[in-house]
PDB file of N, CA and C in Angstrom:
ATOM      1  N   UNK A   1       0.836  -1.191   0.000  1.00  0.00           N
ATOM      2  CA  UNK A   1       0.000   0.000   0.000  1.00  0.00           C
ATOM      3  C   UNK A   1       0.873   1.244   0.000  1.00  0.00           C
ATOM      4  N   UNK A   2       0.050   2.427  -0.874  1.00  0.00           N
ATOM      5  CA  UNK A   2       1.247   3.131  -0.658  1.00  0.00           C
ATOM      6  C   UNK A   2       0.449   4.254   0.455  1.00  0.00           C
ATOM      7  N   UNK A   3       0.932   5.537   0.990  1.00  0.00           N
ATOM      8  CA  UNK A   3       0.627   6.388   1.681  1.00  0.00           C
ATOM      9  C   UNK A   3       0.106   7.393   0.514  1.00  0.00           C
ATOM     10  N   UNK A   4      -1.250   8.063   1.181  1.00  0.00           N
ATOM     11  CA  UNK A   4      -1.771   8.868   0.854  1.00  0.00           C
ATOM     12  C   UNK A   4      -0.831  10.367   0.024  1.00  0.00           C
ATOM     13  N   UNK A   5      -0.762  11.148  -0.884  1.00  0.00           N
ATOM     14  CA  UNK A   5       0.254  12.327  -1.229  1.00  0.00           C
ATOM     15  C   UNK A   5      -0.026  13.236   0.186  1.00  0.00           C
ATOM     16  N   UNK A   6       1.081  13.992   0.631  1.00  0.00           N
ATOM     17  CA  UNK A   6       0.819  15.127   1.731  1.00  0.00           C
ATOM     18  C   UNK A   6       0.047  16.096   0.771  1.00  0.00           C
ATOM     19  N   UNK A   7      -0.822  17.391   1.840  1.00  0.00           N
ATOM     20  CA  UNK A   7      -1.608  18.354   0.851  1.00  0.00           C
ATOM     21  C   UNK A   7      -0.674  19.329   1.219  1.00  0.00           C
ATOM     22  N   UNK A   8      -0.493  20.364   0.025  1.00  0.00           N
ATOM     23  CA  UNK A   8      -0.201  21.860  -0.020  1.00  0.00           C
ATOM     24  C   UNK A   8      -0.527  22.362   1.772  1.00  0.00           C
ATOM     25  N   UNK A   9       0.980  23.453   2.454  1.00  0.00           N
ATOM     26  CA  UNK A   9       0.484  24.068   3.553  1.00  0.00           C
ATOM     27  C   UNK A   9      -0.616  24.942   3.317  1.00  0.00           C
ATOM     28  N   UNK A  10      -0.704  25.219   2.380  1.00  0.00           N
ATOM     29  CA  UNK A  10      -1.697  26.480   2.062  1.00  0.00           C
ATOM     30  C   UNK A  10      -3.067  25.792   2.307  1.00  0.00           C
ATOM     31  N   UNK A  11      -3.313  24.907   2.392  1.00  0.00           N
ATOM     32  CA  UNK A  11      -4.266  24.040   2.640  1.00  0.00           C
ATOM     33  C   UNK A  11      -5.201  24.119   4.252  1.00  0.00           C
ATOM     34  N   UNK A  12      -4.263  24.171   5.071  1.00  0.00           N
ATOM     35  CA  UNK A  12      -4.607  24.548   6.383  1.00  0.00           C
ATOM     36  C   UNK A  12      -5.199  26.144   6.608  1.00  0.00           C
ATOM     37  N   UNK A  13      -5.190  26.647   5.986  1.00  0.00           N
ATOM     38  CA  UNK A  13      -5.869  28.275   6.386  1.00  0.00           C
ATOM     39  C   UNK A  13      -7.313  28.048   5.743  1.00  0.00           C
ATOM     40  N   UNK A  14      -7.540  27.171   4.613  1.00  0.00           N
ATOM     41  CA  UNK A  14      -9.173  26.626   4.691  1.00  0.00           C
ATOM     42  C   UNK A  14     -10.253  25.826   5.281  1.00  0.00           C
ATOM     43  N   UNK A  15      -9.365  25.411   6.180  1.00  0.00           N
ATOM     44  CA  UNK A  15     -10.074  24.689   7.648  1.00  0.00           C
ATOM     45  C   UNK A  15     -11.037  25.769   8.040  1.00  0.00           C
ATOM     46  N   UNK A  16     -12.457  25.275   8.251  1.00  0.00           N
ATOM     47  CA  UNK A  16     -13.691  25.893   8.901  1.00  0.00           C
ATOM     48  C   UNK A  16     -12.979  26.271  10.377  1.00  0.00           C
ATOM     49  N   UNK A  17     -13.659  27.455  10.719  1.00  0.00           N
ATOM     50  CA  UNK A  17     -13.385  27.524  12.124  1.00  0.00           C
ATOM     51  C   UNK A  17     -13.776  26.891  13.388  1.00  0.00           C
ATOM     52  N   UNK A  18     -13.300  26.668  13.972  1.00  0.00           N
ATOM     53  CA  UNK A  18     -14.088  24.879  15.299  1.00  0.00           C
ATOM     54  C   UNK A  18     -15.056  25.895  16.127  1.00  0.00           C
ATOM     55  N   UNK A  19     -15.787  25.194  15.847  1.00  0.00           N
ATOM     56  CA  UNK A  19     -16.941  25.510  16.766  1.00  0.00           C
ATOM     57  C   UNK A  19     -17.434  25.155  18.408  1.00  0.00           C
ATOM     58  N   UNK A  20     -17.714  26.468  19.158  1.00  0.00           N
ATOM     59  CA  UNK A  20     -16.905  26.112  20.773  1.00  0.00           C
ATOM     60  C   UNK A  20     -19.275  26.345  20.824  1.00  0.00           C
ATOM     61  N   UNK A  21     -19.205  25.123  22.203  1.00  0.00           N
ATOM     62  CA  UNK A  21     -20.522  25.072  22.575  1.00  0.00           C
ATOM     63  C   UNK A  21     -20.659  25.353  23.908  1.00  0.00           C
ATOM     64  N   UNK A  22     -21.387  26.662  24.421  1.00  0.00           N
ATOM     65  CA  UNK A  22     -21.528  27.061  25.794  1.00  0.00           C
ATOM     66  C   UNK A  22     -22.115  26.157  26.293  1.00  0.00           C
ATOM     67  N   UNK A  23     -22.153  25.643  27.754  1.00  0.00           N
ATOM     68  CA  UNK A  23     -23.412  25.328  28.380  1.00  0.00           C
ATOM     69  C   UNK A  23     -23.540  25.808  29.765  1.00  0.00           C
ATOM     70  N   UNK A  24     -24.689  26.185  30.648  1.00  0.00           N
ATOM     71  CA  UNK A  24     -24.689  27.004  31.752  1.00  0.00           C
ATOM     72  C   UNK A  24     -24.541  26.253  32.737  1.00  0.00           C
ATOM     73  N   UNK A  25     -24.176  26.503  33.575  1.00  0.00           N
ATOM     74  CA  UNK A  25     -23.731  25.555  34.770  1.00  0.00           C
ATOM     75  C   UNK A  25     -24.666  25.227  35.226  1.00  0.00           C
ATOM     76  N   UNK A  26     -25.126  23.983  35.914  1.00  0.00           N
ATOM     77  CA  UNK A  26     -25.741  23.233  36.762  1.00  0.00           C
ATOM     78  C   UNK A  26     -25.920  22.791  37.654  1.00  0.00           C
ATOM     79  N   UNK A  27     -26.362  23.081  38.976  1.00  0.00           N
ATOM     80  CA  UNK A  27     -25.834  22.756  40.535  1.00  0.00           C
ATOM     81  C   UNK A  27     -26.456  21.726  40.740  1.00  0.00           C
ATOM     82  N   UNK A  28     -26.043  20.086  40.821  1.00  0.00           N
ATOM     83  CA  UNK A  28     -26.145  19.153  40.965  1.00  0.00           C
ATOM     84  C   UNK A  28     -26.276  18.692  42.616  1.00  0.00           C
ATOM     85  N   UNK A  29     -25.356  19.509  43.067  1.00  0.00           N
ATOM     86  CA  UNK A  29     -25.501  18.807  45.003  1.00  0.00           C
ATOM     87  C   UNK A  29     -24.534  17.749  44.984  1.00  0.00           C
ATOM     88  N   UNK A  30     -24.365  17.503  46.266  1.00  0.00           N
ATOM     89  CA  UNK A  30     -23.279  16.235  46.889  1.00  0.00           C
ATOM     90  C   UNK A  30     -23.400  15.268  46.022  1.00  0.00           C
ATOM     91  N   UNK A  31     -22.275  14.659  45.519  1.00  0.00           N
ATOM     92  CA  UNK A  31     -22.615  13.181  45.282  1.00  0.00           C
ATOM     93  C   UNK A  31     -21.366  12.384  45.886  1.00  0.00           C
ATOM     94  N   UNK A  32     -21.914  11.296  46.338  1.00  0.00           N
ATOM     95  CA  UNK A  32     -21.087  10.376  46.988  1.00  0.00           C
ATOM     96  C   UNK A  32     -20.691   9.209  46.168  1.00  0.00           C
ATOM     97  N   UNK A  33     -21.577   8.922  45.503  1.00  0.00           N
ATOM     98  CA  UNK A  33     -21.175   7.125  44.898  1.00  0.00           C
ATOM     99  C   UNK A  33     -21.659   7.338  43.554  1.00  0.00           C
ATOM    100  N   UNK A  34     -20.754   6.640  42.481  1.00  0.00           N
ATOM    101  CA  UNK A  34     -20.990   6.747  40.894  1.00  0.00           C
ATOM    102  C   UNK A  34     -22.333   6.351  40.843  1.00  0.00           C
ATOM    103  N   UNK A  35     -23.514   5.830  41.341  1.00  0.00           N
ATOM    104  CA  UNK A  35     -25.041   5.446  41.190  1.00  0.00           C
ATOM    105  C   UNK A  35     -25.009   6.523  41.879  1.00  0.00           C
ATOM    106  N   UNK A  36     -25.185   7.694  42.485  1.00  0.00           N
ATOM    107  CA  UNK A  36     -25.863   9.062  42.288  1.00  0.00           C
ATOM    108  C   UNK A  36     -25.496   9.480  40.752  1.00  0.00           C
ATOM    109  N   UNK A  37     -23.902   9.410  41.258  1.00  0.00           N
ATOM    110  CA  UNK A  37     -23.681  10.280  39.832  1.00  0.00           C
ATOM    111  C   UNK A  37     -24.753  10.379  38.728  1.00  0.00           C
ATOM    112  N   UNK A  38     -23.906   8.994  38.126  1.00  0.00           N
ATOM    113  CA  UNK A  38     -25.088   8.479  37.450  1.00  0.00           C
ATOM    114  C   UNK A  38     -26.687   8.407  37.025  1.00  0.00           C
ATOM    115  N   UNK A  39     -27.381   8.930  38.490  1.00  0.00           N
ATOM    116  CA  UNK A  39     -28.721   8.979  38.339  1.00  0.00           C
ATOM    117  C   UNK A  39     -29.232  10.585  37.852  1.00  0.00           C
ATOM    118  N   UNK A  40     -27.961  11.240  38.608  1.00  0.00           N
ATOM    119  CA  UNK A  40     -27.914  12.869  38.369  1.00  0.00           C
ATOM    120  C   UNK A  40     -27.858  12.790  36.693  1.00  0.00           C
ATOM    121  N   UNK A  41     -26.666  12.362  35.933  1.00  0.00           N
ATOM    122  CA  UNK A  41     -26.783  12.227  34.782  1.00  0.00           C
ATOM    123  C   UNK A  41     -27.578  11.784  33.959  1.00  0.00           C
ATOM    124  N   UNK A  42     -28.766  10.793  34.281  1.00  0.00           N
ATOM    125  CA  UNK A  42     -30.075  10.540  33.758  1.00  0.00           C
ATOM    126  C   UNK A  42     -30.955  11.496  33.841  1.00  0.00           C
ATOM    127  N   UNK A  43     -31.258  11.431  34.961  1.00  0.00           N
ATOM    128  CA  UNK A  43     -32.316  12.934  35.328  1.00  0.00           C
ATOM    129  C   UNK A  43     -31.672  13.761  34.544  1.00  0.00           C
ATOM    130  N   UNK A  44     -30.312  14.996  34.066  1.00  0.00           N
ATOM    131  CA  UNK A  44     -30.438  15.599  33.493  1.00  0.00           C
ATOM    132  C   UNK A  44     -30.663  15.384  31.995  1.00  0.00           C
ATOM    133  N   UNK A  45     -30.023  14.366  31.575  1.00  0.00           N
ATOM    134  CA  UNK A  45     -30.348  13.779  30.150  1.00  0.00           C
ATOM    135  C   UNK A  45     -31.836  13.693  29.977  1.00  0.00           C
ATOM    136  N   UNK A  46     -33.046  13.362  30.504  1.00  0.00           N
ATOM    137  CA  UNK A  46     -34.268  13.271  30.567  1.00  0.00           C
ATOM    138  C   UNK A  46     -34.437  15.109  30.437  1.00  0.00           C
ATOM    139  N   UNK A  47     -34.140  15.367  31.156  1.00  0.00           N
ATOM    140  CA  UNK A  47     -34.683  16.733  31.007  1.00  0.00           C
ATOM    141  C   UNK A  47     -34.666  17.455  30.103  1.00  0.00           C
ATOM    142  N   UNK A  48     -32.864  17.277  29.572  1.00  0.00           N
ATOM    143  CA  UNK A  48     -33.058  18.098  28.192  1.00  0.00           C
ATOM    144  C   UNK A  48     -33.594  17.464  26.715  1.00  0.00           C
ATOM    145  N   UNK A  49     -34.187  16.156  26.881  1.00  0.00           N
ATOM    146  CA  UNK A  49     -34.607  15.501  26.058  1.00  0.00           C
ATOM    147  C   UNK A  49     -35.777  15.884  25.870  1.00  0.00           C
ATOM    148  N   UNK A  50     -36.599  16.571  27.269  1.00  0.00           N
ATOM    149  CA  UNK A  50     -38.256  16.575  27.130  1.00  0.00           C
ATOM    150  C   UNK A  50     -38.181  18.289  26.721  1.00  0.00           C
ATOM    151  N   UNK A  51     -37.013  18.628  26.831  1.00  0.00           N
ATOM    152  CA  UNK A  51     -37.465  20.573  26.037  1.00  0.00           C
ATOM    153  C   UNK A  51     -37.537  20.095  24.640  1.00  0.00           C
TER     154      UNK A  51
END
């Protein structure tokens, strides 16, 4: 097999710009054991599923 040709540097300044995703913080409360965690992370997954 051979390797792919390298591309032109000029090539890299047409890369889309990366796209950054806010999200607002969330006050979750104590958790002690990965099954809170975890349940915290369901409950919020449910939630933003039902907006």
């Amino acid at each position: 097999m051979s390797k792919r040709p390298a591309q032109d540097a000029g090539d890299s300044s047409s890369q889309p710009p990366i796209k950054k995703v806010q999200f607002e913080p969330i006050l979750i409360g104590p958790i002690s054991t990965l099954e809170e965690m975890d349940m915290k992370v369901l409950q919020f997954q449910n939630k933003k599923l039902a907006q």
